[in-house]
Protein backbone atom coordinates (compact mmCIF):
# COMPACT_ATOMS: atom_id res chain seq x y z
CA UNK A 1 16.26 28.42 -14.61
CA UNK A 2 18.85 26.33 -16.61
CA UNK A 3 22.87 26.39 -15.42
CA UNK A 4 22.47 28.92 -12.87
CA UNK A 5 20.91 31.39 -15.52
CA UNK A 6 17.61 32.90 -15.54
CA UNK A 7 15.19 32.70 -18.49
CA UNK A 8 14.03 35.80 -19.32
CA UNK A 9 11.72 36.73 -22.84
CA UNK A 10 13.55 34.26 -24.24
CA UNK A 11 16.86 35.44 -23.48
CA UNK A 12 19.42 34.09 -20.83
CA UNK A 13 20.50 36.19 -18.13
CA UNK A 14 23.33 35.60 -15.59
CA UNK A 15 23.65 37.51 -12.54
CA UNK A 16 27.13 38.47 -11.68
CA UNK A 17 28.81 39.98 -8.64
CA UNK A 18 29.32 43.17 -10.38
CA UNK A 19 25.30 42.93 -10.26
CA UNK A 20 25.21 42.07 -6.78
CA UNK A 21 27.71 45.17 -6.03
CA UNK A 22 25.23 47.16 -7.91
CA UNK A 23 23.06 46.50 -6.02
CA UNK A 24 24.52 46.86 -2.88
CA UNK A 25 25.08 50.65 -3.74
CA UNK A 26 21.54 51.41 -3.42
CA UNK A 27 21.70 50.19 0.32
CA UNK A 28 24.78 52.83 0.50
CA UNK A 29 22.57 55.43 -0.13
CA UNK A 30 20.35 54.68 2.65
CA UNK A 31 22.98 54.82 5.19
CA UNK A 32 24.60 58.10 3.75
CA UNK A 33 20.89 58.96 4.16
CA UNK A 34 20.66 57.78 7.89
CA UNK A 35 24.12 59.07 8.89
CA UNK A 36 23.13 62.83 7.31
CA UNK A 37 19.90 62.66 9.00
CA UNK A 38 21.51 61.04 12.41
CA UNK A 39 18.97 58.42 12.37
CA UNK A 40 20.90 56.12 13.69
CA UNK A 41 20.61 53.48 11.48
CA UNK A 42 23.97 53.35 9.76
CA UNK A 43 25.57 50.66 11.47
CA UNK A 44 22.51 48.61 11.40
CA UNK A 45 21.94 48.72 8.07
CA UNK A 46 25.43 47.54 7.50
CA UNK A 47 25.47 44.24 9.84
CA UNK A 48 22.39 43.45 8.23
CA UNK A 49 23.67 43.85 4.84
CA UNK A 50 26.58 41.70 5.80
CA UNK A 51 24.36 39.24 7.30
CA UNK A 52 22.39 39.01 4.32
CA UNK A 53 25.44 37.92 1.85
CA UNK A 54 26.82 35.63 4.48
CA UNK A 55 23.54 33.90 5.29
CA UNK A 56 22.37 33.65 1.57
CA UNK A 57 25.91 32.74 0.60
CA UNK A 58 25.97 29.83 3.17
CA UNK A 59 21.94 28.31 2.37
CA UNK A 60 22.51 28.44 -1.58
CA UNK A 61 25.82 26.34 -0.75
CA UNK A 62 23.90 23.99 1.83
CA UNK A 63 20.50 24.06 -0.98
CA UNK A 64 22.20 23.23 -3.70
CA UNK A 65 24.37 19.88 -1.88
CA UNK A 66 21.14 18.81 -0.16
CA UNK A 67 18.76 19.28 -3.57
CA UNK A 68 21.51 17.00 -5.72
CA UNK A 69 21.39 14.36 -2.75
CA UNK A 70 17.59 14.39 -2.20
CA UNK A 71 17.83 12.33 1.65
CA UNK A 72 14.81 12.80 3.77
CA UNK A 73 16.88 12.46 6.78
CA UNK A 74 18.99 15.52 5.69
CA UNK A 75 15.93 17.56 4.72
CA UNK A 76 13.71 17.12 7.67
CA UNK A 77 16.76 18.14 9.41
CA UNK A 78 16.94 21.24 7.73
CA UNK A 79 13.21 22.24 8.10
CA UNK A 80 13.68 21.25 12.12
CA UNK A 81 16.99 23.27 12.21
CA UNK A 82 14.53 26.12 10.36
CA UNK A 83 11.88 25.63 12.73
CA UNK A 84 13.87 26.06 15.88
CA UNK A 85 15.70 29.14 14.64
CA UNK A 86 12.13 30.70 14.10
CA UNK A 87 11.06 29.67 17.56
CA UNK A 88 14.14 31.46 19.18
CA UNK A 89 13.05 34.35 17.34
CA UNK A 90 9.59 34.68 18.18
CA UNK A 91 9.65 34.11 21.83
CA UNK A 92 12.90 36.99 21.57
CA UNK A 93 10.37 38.99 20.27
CA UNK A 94 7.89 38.97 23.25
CA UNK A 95 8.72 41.72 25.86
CA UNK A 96 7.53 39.50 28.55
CA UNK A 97 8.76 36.33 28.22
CA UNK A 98 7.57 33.30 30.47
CA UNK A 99 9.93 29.78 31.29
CA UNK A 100 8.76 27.52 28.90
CA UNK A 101 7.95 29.99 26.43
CA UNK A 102 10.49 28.51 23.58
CA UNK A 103 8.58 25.23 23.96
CA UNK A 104 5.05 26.28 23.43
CA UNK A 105 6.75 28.64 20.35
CA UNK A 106 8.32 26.07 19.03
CA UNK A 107 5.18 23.11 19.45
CA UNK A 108 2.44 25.96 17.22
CA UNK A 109 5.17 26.60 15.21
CA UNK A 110 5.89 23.53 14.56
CA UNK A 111 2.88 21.30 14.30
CA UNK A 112 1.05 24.73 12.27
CA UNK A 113 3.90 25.12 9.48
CA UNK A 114 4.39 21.20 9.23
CA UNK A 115 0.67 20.60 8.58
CA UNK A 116 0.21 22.98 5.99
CA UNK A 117 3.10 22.07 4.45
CA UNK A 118 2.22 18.48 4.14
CA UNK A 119 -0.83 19.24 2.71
CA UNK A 120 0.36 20.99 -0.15
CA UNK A 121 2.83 18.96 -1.03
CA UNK A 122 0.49 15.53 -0.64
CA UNK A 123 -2.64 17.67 -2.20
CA UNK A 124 -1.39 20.45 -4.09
CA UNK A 125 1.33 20.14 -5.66
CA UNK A 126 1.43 16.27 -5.50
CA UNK A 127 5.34 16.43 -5.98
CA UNK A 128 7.12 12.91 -5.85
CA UNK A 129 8.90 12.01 -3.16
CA UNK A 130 6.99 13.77 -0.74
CA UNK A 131 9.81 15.52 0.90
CA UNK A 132 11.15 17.02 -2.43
CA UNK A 133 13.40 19.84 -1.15
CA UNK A 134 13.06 22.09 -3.89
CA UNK A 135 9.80 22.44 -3.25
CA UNK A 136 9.07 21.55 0.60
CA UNK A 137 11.74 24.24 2.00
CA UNK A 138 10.81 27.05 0.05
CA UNK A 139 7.53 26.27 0.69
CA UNK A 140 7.89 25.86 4.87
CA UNK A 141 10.43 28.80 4.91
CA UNK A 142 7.59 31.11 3.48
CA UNK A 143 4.84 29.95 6.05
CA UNK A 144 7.23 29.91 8.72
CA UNK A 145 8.68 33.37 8.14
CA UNK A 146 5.08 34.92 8.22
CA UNK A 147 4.20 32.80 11.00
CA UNK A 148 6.73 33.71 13.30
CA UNK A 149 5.62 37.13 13.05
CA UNK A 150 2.20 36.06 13.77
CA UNK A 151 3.08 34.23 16.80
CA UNK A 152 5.20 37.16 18.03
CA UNK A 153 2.55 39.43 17.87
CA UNK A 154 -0.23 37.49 19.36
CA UNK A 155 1.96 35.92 22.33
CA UNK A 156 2.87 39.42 23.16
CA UNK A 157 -0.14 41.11 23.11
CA UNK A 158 -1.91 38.36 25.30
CA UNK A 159 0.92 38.01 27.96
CA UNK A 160 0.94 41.65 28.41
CA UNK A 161 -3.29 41.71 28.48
CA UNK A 162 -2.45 39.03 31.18
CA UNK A 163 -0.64 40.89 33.03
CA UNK A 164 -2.23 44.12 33.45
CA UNK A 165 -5.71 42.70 33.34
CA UNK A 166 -5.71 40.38 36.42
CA UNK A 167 -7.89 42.36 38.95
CA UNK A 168 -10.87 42.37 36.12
CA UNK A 169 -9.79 38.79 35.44
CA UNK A 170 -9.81 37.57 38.46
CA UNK A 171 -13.27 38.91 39.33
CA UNK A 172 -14.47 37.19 36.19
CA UNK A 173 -13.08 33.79 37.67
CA UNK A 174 -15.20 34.82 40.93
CA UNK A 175 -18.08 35.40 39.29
CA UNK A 176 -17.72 30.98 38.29
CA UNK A 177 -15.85 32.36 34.65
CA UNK A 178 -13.70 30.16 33.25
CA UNK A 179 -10.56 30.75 32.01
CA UNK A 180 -11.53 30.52 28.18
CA UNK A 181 -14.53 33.05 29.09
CA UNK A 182 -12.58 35.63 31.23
CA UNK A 183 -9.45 35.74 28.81
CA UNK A 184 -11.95 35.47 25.61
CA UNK A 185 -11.93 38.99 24.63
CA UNK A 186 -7.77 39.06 24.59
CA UNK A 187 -7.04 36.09 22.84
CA UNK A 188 -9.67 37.05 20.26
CA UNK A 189 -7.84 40.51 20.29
CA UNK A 190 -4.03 39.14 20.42
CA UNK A 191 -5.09 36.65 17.68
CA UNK A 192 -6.74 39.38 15.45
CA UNK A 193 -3.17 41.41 15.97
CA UNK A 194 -0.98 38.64 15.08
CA UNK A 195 -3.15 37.88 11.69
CA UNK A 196 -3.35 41.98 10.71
CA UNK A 197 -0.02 41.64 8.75
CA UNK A 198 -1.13 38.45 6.62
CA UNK A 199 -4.71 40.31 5.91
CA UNK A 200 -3.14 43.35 5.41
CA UNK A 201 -0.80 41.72 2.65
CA UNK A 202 -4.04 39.55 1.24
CA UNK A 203 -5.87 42.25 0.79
CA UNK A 204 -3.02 44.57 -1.62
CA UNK A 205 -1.49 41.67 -3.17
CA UNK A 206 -1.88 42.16 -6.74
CA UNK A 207 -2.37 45.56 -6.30
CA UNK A 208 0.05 47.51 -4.67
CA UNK A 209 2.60 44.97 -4.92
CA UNK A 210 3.68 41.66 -6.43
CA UNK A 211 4.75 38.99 -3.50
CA UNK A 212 8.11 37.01 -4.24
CA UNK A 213 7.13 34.01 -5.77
CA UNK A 214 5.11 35.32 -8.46
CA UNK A 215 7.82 37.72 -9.16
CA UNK A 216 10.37 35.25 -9.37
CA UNK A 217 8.49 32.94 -11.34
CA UNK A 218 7.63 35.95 -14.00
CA UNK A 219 11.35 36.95 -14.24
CA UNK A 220 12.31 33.18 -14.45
CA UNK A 221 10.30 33.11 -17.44
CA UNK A 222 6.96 31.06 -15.88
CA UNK A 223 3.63 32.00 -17.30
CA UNK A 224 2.23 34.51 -15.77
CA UNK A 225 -1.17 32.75 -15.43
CA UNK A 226 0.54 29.76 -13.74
CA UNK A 227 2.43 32.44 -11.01
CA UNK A 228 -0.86 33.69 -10.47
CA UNK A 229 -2.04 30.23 -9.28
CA UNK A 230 1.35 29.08 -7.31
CA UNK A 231 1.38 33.34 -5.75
CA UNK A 232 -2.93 32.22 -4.68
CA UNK A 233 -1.95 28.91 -3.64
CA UNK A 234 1.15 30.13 -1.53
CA UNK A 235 -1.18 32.97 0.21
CA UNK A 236 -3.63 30.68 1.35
CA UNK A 237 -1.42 28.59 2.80
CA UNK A 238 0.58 31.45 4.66
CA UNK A 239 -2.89 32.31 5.95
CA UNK A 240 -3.72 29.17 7.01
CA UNK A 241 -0.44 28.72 8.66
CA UNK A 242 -0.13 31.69 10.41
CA UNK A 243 -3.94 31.29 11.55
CA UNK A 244 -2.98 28.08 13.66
CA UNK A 245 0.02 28.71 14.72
CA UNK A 246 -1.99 32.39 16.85
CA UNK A 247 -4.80 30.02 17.40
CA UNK A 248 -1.87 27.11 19.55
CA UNK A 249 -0.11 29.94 21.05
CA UNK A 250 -2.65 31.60 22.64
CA UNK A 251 -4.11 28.12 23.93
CA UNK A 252 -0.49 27.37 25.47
CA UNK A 253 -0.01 30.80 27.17
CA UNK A 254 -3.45 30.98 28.54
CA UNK A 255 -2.27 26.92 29.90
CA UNK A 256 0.55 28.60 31.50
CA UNK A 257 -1.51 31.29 33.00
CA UNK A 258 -4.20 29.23 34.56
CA UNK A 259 -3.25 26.38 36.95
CA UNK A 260 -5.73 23.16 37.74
CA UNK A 261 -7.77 24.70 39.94
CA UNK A 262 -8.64 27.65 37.48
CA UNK A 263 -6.59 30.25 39.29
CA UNK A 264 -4.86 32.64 37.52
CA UNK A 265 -1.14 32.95 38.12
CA UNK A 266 1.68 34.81 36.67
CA UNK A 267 4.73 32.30 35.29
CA UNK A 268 8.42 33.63 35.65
């Protein structure tokens, strides 16, 4: 990409907002489709298209001043602000919600996405400085956003496992189980739920679909052999993120659900 245009065989292309209108049209037809069907969709379809120009609108104008300033302060305080907002959507996700919930969401989150994240920018990629923020918040947004669907998934599964499993849990604990053994079986299960979607989307990619970065590298022009590589490279570390971030949440809720003396008890 050169002056806001995209490279594309050989040839410079500039989106406009007659494009953008364009394509707005298609998401017309699926609410004509959804209001002649009564799905019931129609109005969600359009705050979510609005949200979608506003919230784009607003990062590309907040990207673009932090990438010409390049401060570490200002980007770590983007990829905390990111964080957080992932958090608070995650634990909104869980039917059952627990106090201190947010906390625990936010710490996997957190200290999951933030690893990985270091360690392809200090491995992989090798980028100079460190905190480079066109490469470091694209890169955290994308393990982030799969994580927090991970996370979801796995906290809910194992709260509600929690709570309609206590009789057969607490006979476990009587029979001198400990927590770890008597809840084994449902983290193993919740964590297994929350990683389906990454599997799932390891197992097709290339296949039945090609995942965002490689697509917008190959439109922008890249070599297809080097998308390849950066689309490999980003699915690992999705995997990897969204692996420890299930593994810390179900550690933290089964914390919550256990108090020192082993007993199991049900947080409000």
């Amino acid at each position: 990409m050169a002056d806001g245009r995209w490279l594309l065989g050989g040839a410079y292309m500039t989106l406009t907002f007659i494009d953008v209108l364009i394509s707005a049209s298609l998401v017309l037809v699926a609410i004509i489709v959804s209001w002649w069907l009564k799905l019931g969709l129609a109005r969600t379809l359009i705050v979510a298209s609005i949200r979608t120009i506003v919230q784009l609108s607003l990062i590309g104008l907040i990207l673009a001043w932090v990438f010409a300033r390049e401060s570490m302060v200002e980007v770590l305080t983007i990829l905390s602000a990111m964080t957080i907002i992932a958090a608070i959507s995650a634990k909104n996700r869980v039917k059952k919600p627990y106090q201190g919930l947010l906390i625990d969401t936010l710490i996997a989150l957190g200290v999951a996405t933030f690893a990985v994240t270091l360690v392809a920018m200090l491995l992989i990629l090798q980028v100079s400085p460190w905190y480079a923020p066109q490469y470091i918040i694209p890169i955290l947004g994308l393990i982030l956003g799969n994580s927090l669907t991970a996370i979801s998934l796995t906290t809910g599964r194992l709260i509600e496992h929690l709570h309609e499993q206590q009789s057969q849990i607490r006979t476990l604990l009587a029979l001198s189980a400990t927590p770890f053994e008597a809840c084994h079986r449902a983290m193993a299960t919740a964590i297994s739920a929350g990683m389906l979607p990454t599997i799932n989307s390891m197992m097709v990619v290339g296949l039945v679909s090609l995942p965002g970065m490689m697509t917008g590298q190959i439109l922008a022009g890249a070599n297809p052999t080097q998308a390849v590589r950066y689309q490999i490279v980003t699915m690992f570390l999705i995997c990897a993120g969204s692996t420890i971030s299930c593994t810390l949440s179900a550690v933290f809720v089964i914390r919550r659900f256990f108090d020192k003396q082993d007993r199991l008890v049900i947080p409000k």
